[in-house]
C-alpha atoms as a PDB file:
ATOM      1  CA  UNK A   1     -36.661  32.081  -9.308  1.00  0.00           C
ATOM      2  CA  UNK A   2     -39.044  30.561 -12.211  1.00  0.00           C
ATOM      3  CA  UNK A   3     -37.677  27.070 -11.082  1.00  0.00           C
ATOM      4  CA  UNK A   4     -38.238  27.405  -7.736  1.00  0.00           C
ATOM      5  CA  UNK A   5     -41.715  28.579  -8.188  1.00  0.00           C
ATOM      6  CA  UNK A   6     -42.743  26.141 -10.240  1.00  0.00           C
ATOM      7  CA  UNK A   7     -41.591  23.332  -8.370  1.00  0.00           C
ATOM      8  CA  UNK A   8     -43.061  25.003  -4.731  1.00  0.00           C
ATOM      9  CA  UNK A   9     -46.665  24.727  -6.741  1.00  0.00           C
ATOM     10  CA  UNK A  10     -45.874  21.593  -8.168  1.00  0.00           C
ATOM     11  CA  UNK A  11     -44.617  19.899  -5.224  1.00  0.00           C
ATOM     12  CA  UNK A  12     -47.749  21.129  -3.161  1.00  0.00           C
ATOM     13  CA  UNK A  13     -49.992  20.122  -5.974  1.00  0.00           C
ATOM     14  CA  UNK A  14     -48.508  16.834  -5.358  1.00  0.00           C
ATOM     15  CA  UNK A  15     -49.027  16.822  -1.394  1.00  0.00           C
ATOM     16  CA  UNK A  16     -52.318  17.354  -2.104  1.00  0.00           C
ATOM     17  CA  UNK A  17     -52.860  14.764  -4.624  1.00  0.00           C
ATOM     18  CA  UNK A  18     -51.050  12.303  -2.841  1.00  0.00           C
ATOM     19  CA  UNK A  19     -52.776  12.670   0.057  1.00  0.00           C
ATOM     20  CA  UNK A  20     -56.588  12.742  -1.676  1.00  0.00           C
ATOM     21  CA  UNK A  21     -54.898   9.152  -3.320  1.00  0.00           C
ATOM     22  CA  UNK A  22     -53.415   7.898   0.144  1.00  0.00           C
ATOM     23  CA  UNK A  23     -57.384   7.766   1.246  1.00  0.00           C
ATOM     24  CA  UNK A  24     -58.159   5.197  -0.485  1.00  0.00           C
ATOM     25  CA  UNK A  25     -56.141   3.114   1.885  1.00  0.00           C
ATOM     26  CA  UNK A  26     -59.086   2.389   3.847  1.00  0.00           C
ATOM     27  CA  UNK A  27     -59.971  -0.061   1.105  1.00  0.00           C
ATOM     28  CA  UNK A  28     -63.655   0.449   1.004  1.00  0.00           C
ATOM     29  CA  UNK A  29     -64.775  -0.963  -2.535  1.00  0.00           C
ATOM     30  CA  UNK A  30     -67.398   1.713  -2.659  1.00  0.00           C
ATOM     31  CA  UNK A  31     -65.578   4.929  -1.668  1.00  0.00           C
ATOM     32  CA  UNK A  32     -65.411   8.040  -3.929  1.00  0.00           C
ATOM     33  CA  UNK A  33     -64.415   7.606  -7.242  1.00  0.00           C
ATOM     34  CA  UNK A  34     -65.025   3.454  -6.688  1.00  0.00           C
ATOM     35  CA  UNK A  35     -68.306   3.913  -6.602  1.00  0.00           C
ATOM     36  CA  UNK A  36     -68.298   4.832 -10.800  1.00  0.00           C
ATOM     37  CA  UNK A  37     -66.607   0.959 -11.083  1.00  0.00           C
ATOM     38  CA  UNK A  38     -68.096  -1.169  -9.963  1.00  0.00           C
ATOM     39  CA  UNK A  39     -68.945  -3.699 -12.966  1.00  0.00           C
ATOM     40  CA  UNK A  40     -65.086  -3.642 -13.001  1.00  0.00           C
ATOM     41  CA  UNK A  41     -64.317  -4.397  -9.635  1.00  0.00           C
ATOM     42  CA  UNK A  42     -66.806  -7.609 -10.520  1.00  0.00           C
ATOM     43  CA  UNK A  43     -64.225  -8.935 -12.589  1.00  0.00           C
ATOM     44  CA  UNK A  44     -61.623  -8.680 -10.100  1.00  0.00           C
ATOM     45  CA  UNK A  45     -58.975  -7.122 -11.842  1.00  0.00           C
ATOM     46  CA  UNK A  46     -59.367  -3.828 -11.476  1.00  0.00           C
ATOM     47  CA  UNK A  47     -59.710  -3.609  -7.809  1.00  0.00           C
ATOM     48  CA  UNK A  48     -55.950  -5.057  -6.914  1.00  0.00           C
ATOM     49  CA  UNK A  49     -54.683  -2.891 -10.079  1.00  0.00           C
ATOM     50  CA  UNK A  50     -56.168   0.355  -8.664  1.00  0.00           C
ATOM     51  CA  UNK A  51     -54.669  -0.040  -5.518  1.00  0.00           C
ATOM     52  CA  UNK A  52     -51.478  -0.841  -6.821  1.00  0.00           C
ATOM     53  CA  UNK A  53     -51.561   2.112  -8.997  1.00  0.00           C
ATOM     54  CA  UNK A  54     -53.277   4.702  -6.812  1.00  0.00           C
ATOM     55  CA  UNK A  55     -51.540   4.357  -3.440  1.00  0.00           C
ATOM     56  CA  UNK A  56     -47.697   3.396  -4.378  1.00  0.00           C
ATOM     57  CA  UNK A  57     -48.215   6.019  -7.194  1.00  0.00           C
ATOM     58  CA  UNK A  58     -49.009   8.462  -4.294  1.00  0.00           C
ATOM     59  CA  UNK A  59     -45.282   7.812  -2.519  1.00  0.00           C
ATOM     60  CA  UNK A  60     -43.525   7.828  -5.538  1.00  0.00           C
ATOM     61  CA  UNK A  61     -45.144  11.089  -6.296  1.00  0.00           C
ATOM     62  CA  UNK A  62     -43.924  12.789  -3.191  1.00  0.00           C
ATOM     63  CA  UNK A  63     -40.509  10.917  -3.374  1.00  0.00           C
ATOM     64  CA  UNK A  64     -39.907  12.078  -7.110  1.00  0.00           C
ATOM     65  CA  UNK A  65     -39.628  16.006  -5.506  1.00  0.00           C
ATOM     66  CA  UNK A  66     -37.274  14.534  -3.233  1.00  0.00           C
ATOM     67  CA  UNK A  67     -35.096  13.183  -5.696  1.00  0.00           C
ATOM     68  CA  UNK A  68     -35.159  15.750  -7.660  1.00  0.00           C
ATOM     69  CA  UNK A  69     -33.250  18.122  -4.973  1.00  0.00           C
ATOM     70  CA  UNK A  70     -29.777  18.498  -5.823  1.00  0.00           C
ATOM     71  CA  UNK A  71     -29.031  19.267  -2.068  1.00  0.00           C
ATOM     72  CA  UNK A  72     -30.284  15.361  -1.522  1.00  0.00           C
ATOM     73  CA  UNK A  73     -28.000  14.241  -4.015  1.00  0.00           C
ATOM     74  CA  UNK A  74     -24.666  15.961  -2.676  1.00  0.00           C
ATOM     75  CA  UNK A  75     -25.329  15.620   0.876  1.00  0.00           C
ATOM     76  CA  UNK A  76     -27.364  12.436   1.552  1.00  0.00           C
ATOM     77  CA  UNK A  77     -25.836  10.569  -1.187  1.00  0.00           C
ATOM     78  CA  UNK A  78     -27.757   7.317   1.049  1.00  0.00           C
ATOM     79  CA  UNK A  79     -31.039   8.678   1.596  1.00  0.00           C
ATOM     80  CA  UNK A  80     -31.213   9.412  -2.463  1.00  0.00           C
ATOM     81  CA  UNK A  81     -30.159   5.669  -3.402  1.00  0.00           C
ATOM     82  CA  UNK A  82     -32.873   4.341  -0.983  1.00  0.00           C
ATOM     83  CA  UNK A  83     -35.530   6.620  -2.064  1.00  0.00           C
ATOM     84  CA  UNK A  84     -34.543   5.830  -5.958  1.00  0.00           C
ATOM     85  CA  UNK A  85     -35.182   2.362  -5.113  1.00  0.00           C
ATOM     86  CA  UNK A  86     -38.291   2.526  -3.806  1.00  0.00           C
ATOM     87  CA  UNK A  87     -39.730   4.982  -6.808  1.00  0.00           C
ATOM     88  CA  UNK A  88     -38.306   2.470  -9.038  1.00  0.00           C
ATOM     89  CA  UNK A  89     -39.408  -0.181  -7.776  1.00  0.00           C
ATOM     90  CA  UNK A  90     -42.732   1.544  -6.860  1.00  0.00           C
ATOM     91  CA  UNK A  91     -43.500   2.124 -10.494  1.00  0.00           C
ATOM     92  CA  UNK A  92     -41.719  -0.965 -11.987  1.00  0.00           C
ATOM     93  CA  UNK A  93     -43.911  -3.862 -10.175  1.00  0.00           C
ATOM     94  CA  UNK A  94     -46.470  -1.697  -8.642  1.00  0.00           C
ATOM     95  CA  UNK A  95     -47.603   1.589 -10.409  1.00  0.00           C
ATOM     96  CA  UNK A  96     -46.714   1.352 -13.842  1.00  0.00           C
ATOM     97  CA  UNK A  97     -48.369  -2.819 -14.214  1.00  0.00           C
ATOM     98  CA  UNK A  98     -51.550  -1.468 -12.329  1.00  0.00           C
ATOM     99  CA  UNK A  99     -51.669   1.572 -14.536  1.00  0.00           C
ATOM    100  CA  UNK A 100     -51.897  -0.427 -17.444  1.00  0.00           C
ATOM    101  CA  UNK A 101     -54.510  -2.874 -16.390  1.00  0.00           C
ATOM    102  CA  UNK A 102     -56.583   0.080 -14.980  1.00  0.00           C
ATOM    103  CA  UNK A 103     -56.358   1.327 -18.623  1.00  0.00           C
ATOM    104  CA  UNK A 104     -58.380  -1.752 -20.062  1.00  0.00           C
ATOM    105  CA  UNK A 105     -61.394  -0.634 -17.953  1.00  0.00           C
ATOM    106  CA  UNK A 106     -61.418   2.889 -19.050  1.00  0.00           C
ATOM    107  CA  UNK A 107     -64.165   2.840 -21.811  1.00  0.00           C
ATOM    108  CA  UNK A 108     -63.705   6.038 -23.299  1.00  0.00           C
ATOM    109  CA  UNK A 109     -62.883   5.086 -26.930  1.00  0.00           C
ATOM    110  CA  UNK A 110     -60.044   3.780 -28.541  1.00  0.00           C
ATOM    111  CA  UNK A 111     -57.845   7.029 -28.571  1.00  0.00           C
ATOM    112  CA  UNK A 112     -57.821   7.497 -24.242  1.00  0.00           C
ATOM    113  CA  UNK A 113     -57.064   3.243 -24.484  1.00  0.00           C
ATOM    114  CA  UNK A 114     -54.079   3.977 -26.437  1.00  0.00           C
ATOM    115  CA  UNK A 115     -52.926   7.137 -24.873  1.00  0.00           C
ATOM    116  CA  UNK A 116     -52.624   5.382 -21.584  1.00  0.00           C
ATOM    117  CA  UNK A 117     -51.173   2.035 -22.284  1.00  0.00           C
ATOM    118  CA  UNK A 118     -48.385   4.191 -24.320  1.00  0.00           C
ATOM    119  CA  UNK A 119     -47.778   5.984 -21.424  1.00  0.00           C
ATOM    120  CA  UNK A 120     -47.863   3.169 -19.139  1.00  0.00           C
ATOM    121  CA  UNK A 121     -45.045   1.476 -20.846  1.00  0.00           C
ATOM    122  CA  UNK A 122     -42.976   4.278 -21.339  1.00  0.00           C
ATOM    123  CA  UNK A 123     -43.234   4.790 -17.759  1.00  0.00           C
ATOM    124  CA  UNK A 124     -42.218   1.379 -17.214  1.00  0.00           C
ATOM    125  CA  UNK A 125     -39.538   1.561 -19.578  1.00  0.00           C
ATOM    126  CA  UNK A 126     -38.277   4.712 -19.011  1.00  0.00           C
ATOM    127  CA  UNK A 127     -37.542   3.720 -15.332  1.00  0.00           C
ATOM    128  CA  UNK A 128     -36.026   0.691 -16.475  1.00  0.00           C
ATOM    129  CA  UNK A 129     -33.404   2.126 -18.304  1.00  0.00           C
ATOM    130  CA  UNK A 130     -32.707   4.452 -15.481  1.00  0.00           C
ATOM    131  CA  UNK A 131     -32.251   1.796 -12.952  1.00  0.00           C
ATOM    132  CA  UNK A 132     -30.137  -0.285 -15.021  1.00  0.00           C
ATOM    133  CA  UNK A 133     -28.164   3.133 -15.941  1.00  0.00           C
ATOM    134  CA  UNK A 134     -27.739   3.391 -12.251  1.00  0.00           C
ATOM    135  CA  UNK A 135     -26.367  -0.101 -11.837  1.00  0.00           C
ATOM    136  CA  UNK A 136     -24.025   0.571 -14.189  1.00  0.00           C
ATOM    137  CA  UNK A 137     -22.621   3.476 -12.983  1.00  0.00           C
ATOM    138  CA  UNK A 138     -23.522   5.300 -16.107  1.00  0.00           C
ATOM    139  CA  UNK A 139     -25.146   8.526 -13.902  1.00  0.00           C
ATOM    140  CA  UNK A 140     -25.597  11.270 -16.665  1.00  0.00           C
ATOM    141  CA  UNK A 141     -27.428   9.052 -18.489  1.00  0.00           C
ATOM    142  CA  UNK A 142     -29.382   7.866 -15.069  1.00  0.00           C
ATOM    143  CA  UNK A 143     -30.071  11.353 -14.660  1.00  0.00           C
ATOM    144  CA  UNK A 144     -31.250  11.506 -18.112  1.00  0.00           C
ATOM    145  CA  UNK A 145     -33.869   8.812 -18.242  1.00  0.00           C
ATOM    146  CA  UNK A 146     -35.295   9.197 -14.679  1.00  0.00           C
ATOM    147  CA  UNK A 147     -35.930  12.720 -15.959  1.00  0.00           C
ATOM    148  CA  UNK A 148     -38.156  11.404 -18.573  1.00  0.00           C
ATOM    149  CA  UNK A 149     -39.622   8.759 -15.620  1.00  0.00           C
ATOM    150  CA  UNK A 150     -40.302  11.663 -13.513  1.00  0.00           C
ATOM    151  CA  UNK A 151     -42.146  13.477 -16.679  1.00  0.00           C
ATOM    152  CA  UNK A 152     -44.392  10.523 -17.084  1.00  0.00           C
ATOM    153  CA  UNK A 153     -45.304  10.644 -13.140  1.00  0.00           C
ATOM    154  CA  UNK A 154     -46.217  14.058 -13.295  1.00  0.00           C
ATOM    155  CA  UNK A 155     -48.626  13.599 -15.708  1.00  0.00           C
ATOM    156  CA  UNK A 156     -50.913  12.875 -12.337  1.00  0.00           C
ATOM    157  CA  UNK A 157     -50.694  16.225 -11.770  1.00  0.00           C
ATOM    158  CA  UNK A 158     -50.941  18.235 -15.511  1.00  0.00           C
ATOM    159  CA  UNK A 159     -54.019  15.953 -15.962  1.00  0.00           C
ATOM    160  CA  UNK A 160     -56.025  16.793 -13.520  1.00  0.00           C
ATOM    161  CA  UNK A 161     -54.878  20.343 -13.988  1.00  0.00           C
ATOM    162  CA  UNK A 162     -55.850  19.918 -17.829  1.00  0.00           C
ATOM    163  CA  UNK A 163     -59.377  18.486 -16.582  1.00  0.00           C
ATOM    164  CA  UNK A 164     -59.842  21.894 -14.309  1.00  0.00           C
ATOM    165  CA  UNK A 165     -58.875  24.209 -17.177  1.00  0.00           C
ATOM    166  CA  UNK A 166     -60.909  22.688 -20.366  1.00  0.00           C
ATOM    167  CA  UNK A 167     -63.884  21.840 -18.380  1.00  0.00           C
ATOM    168  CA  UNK A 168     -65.095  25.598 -18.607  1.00  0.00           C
ATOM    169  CA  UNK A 169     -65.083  24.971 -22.504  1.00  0.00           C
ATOM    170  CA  UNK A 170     -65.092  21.231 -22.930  1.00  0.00           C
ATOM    171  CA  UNK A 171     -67.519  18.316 -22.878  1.00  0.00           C
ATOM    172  CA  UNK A 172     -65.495  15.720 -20.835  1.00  0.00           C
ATOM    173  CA  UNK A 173     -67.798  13.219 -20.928  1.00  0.00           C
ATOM    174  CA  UNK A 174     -67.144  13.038 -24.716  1.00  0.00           C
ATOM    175  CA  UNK A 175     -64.477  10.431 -25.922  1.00  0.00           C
ATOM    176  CA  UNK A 176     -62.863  13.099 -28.122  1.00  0.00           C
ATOM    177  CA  UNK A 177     -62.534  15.339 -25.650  1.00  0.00           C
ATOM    178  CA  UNK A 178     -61.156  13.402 -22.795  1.00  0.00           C
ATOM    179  CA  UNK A 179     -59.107  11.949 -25.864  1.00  0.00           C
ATOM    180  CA  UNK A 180     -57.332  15.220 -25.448  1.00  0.00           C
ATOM    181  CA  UNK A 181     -56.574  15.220 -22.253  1.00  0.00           C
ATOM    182  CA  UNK A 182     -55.034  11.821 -22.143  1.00  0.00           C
ATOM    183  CA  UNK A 183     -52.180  12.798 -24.615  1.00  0.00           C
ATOM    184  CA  UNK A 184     -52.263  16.530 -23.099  1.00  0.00           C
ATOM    185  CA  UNK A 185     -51.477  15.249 -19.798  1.00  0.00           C
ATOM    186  CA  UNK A 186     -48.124  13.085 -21.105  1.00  0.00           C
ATOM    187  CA  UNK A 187     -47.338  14.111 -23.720  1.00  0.00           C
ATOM    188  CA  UNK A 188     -45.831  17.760 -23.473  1.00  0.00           C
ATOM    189  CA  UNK A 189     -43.972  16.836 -20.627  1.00  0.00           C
ATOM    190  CA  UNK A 190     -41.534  14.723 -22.161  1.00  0.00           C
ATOM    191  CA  UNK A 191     -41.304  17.312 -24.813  1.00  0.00           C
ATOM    192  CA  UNK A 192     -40.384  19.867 -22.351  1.00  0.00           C
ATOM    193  CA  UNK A 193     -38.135  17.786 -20.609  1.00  0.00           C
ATOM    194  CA  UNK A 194     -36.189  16.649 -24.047  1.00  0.00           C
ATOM    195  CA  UNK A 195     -36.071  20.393 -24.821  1.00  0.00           C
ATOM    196  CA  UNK A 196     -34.178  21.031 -21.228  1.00  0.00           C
ATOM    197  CA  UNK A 197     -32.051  18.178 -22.393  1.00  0.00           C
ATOM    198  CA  UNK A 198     -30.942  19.689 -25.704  1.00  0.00           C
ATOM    199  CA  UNK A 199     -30.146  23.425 -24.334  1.00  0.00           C
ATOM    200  CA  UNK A 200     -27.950  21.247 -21.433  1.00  0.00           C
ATOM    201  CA  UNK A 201     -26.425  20.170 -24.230  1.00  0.00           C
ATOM    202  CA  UNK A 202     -26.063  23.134 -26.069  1.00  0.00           C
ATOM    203  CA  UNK A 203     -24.936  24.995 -23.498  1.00  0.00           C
ATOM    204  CA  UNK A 204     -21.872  22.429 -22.929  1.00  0.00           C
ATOM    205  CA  UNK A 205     -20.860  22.887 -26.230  1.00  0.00           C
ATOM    206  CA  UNK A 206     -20.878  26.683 -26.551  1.00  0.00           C
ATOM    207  CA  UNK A 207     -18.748  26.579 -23.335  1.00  0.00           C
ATOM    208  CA  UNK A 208     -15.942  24.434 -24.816  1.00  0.00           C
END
């Protein structure tokens, strides 16, 4: 019942995301959040990485709850290959590259820079492994490592949820305090999925 609740307010919190993200499709240079970056859109990298980043991490979003259904797994064994391919190769050319360069332009201190190139390239690696996992057949292990892909792509989410909570008692502007966010906002979540991990396998063994 806790599962299912959690992923019903996830999964919406993603619709809505996704959708606020898939607006940006109208490529206007000096729409919403744009407007803040514009000496970086001068140097005309950070305009192609945003897009990159923003929109295809918007699909992958809403495709990672899709995946994620056991029901898609058993019964459209198809549908879940082709989706898998397109989150990983969503985030392996598109998302995860334009994440990264997006992180150069951040300017909020050397802490938020490394937060976010770390989890850039885990993301990138993480989904990596999976895939070739996948390739190989090796499935438990696929399972494993898209888990911890998945983690990193829901940081969209537990960030911005992080931003609503700790601006009532935070000064975001600050480096140091947005510092906190950035690791917030990645970090625990592959620390809650390695915990599910180890009970799994707990749980096997107590059962043998």
């Amino acid at each position: 019942m806790v599962k299912r609740l959690l992923y019903i307010i996830f999964a919406l919190l993603g619709v809505a995301l996704a959708f606020n993200a898939l607006s940006y499709s109208n490529f206007d240079p000096t729409y919403k959040f744009l407007r803040l970056k514009q000496t970086a859109i001068e140097t005309g990298w950070y305009l192609p990485a945003y897009y990159s980043h923003v929109l295809i991490s918007a699909v992958i979003l809403i495709i990672g709850f899709v995946q994620i259904l056991k029901s898609i797994r058993k019964h459209w064994p198809k549908i879940h290959r082709y989706l898998g391919t397109v989150y990983i190769m969503g985030i392996l050319f598109f998302a995860a590259p334009g994440g990264f360069i997006m992180s150069l332009f951040i300017n909020r201190g050397p802490w938020v820079l490394a937060s976010f190139i770390t989890q850039c390239t885990l993301w990138f690696y993480f989904t990596l492994i999976a895939f070739q996992k996948a390739r190989s057949k090796d499935f438990e292990s696929h399972e494993h490592w898209i888990w911890r892909s998945f983690a990193l792509t829901l940081a969209a989410i537990t960030l911005r949820i992080y931003i609503f909570i700790f601006s009532f008692s935070t000064d975001l502007s600050q480096a140091s305090g947005y510092a906190l966010l950035a690791w917030l906002s990645w970090v625990p979540n592959l620390l809650i999925v390695e915990a599910w991990f180890y009970y799994k396998r707990k749980s096997k063994i107590q059962l043998r």
